[in-house]
N, C-alpha and C. Protein backbone atom coordinates (compact mmCIF):
# COMPACT_ATOMS: atom_id res chain seq x y z
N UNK A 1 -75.75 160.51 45.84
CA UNK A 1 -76.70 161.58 45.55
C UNK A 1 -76.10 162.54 44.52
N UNK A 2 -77.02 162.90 43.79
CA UNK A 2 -76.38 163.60 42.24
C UNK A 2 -76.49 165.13 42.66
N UNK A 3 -75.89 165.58 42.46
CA UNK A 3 -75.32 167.23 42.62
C UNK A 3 -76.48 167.90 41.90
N UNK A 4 -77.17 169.17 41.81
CA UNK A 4 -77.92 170.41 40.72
C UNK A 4 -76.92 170.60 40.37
N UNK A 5 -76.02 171.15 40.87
CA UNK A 5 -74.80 172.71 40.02
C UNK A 5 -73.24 172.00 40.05
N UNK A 6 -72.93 171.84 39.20
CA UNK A 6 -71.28 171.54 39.27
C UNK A 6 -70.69 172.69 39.05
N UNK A 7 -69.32 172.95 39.20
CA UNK A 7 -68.39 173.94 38.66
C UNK A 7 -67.41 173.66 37.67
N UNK A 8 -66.80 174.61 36.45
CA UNK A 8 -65.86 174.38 35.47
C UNK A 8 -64.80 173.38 36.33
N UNK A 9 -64.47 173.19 37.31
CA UNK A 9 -63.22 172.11 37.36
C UNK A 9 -63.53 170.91 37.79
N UNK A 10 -64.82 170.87 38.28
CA UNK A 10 -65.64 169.62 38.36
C UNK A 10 -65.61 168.53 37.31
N UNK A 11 -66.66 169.49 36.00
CA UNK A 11 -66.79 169.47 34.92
C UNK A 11 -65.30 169.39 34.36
N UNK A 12 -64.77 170.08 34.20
CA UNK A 12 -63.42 169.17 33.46
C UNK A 12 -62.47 168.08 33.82
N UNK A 13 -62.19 167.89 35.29
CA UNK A 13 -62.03 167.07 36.27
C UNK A 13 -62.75 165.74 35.39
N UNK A 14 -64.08 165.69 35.41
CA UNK A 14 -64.93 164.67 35.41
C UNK A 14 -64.61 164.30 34.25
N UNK A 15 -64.43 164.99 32.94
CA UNK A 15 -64.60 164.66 31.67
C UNK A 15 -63.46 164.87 31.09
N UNK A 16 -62.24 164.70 31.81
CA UNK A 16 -60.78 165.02 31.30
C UNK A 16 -60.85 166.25 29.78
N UNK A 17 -60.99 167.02 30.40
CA UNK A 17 -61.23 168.29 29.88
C UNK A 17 -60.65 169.48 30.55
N UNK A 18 -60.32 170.48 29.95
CA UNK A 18 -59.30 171.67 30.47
C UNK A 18 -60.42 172.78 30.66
N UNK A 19 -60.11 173.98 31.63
CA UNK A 19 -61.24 174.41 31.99
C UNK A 19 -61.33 175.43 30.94
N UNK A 20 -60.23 176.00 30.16
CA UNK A 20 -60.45 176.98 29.02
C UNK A 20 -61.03 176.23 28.16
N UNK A 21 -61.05 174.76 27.75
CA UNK A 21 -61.71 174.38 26.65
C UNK A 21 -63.46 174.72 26.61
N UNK A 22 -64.00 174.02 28.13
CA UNK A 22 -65.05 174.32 28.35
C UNK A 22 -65.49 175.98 28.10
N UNK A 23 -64.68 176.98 28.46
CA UNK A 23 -64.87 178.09 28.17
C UNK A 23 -64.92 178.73 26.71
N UNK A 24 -64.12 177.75 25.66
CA UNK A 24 -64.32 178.22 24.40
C UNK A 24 -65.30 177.52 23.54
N UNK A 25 -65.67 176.49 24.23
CA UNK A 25 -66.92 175.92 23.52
C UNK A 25 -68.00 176.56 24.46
N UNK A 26 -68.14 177.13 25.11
CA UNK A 26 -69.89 177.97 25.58
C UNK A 26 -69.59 179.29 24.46
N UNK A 27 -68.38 180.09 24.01
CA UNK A 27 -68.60 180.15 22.80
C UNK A 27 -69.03 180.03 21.86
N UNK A 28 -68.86 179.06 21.15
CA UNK A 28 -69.12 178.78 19.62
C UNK A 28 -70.17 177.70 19.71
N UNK A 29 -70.82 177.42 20.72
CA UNK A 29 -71.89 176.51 20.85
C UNK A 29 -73.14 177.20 21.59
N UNK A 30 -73.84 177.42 20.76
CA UNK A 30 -75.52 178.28 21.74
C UNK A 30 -76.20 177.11 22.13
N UNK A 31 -75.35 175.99 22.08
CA UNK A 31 -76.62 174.78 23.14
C UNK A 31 -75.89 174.91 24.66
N UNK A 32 -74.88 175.75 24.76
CA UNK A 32 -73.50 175.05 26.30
C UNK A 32 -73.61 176.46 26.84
N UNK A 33 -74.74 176.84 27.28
CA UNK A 33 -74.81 178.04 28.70
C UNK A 33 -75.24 177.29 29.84
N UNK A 34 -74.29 177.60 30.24
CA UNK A 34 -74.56 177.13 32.10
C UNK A 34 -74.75 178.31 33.01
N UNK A 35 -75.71 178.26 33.74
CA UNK A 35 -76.07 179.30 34.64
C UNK A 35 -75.21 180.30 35.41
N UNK A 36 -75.48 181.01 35.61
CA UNK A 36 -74.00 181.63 36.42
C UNK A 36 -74.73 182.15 37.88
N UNK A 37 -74.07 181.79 39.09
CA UNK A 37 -74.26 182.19 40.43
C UNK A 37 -74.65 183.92 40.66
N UNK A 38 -74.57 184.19 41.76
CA UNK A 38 -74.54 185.85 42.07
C UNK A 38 -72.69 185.80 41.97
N UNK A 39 -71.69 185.39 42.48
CA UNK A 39 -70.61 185.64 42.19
C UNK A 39 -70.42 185.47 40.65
N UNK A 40 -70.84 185.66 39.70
CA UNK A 40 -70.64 184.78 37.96
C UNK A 40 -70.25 183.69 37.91
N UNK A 41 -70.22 182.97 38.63
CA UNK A 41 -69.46 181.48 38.25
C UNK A 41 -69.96 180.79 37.97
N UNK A 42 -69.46 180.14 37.00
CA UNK A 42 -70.57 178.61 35.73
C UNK A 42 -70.90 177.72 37.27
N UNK A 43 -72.34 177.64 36.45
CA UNK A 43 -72.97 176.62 37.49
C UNK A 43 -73.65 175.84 36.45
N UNK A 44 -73.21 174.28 35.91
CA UNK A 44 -73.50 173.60 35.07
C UNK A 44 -74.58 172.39 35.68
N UNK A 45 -75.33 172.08 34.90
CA UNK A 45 -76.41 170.87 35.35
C UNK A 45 -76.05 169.83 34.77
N UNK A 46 -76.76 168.64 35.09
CA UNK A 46 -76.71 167.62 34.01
C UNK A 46 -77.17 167.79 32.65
N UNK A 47 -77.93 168.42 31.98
CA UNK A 47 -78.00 168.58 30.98
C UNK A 47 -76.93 168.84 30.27
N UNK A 48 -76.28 170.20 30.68
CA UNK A 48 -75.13 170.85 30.14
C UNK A 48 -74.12 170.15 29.98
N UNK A 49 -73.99 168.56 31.07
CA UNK A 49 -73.06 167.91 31.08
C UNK A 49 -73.24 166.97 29.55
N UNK A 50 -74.59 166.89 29.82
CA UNK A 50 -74.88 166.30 28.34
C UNK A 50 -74.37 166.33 26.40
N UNK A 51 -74.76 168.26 27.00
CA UNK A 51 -74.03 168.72 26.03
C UNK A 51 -72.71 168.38 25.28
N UNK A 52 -72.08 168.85 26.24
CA UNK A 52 -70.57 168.79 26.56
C UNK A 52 -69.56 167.24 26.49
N UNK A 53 -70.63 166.02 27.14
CA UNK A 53 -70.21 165.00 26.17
C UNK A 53 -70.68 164.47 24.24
N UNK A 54 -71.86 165.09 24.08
CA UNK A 54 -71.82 165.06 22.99
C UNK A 54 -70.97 165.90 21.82
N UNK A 55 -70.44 167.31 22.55
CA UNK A 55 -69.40 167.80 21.38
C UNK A 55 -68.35 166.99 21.19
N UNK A 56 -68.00 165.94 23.12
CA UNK A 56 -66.61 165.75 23.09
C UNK A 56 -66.78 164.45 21.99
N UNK A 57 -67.66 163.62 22.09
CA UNK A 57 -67.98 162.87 21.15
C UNK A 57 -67.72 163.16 19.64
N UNK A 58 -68.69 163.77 19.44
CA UNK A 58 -68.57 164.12 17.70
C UNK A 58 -67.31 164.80 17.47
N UNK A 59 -66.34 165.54 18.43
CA UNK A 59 -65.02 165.78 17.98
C UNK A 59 -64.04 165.15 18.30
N UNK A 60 -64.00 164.00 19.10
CA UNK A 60 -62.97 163.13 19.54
C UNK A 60 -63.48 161.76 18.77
N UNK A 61 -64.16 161.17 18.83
CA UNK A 61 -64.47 159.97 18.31
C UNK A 61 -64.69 160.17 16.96
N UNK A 62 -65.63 160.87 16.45
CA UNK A 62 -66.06 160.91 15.52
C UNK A 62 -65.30 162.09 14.38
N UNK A 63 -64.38 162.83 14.65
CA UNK A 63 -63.24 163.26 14.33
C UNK A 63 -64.19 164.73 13.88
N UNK A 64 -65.24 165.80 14.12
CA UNK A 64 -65.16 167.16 13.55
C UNK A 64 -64.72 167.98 14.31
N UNK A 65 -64.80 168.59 12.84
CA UNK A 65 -64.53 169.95 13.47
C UNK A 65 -65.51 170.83 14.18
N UNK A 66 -65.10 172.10 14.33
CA UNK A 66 -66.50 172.79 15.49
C UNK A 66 -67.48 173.27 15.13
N UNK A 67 -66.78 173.42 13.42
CA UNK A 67 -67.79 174.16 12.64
C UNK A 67 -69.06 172.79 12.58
N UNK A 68 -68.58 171.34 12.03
CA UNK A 68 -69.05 170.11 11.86
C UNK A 68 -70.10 170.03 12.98
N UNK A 69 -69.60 169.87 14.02
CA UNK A 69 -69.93 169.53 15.55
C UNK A 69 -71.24 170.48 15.75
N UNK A 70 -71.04 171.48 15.43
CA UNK A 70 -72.26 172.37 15.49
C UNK A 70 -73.33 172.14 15.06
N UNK A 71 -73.33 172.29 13.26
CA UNK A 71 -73.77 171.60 12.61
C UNK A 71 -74.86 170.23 13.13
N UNK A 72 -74.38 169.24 14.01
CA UNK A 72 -75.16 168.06 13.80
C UNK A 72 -75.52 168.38 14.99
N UNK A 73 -75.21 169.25 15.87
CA UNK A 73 -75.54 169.16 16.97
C UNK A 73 -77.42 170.41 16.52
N UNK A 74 -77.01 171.02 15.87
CA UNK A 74 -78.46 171.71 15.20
C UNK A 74 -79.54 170.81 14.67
N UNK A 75 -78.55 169.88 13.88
CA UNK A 75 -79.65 168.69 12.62
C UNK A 75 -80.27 167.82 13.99
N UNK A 76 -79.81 167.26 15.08
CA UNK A 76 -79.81 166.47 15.93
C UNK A 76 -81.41 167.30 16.85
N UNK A 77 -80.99 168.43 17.25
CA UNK A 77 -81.86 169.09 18.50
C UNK A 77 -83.32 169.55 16.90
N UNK A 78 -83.08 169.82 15.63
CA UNK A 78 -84.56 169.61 15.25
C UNK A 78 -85.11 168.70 14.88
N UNK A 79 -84.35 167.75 14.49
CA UNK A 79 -85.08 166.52 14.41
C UNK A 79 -85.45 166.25 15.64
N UNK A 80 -85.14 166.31 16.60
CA UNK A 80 -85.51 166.04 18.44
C UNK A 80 -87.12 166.98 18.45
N UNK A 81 -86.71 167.95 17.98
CA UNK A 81 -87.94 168.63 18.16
C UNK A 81 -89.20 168.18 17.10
N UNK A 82 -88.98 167.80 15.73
CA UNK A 82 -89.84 167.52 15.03
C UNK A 82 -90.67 165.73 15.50
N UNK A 83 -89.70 165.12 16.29
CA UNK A 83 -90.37 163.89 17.43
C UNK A 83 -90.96 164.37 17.76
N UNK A 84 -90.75 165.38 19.14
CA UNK A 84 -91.28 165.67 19.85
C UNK A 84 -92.66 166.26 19.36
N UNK A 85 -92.79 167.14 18.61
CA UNK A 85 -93.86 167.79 17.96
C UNK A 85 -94.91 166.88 17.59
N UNK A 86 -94.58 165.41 16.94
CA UNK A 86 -95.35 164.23 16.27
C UNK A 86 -95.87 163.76 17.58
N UNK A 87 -95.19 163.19 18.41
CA UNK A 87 -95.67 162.61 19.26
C UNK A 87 -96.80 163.45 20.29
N UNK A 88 -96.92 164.60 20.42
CA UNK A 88 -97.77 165.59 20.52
C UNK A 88 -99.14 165.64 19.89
N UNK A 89 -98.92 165.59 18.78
CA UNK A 89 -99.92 165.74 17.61
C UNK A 89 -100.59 163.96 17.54
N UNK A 90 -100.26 162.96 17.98
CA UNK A 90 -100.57 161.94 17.74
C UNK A 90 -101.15 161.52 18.87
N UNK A 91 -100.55 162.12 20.67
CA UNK A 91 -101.75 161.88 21.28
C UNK A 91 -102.86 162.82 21.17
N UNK A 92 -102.77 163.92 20.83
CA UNK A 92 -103.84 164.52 20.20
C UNK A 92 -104.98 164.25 19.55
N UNK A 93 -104.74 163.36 18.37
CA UNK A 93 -105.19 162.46 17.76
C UNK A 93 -105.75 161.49 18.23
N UNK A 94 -105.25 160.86 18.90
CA UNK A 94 -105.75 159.78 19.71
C UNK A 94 -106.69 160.06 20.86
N UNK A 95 -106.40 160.97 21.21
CA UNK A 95 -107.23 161.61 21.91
C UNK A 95 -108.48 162.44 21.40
N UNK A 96 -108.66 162.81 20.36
CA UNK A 96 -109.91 163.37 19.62
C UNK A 96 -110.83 161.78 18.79
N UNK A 97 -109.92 161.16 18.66
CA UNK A 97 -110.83 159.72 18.13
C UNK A 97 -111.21 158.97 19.25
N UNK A 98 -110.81 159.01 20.58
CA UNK A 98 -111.54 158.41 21.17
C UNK A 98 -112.80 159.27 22.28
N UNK A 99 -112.96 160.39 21.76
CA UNK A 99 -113.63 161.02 22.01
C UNK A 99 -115.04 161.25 21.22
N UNK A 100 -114.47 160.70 19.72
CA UNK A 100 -115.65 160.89 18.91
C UNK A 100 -115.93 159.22 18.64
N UNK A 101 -115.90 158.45 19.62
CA UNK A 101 -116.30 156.82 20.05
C UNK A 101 -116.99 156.85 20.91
């Protein structure tokens, strides 16, 4: 059974990751906020986990930097959105032509 909320040592635990790293990339990354409890403590989802393997990706495999990493991680989430937007607009479409049938 899959967890809602992990915690920073979970999360680094899981992803051989240090828990200050995670802390300096919710930094310099406005896609990596994880919720915080009534005590403040990161309470991360799967999404966030998502995140967090895709920086480790584009900076471990794919060798950028954070400035880089950022970067595609921006080009990546609007092109995501400009899909998303089409595919919107096309059942739309599809949906107004078979209405005027």
């Amino acid at each position: 059974m899959k967890k809602l909320y992990y915690d920073i040592n979970e999360i680094a635990e899981m992803l051989h990751l240090e828990p200050y790293t995670l802390r300096y990339w919710e930094k310099e990354f406005p896609h990596l906020k994880p919720k915080r409890d009534a005590r403040n403590r990161r309470r991360y989802t799967e999404a966030d986990i998502e995140i967090i393997k895709k920086i480790q990706y584009q900076k471990e495999v794919q060798g950028r930097t954070i400035k880089g990493t950022r970067e595609q991680l921006n080009h990546r989430e609007t092109a995501e959105n400009i899909i998303f937007n089409l595919q919107h607009l096309r059942n739309f479409l599809e949906e107004l032509r078979s209405n005027l049938n």
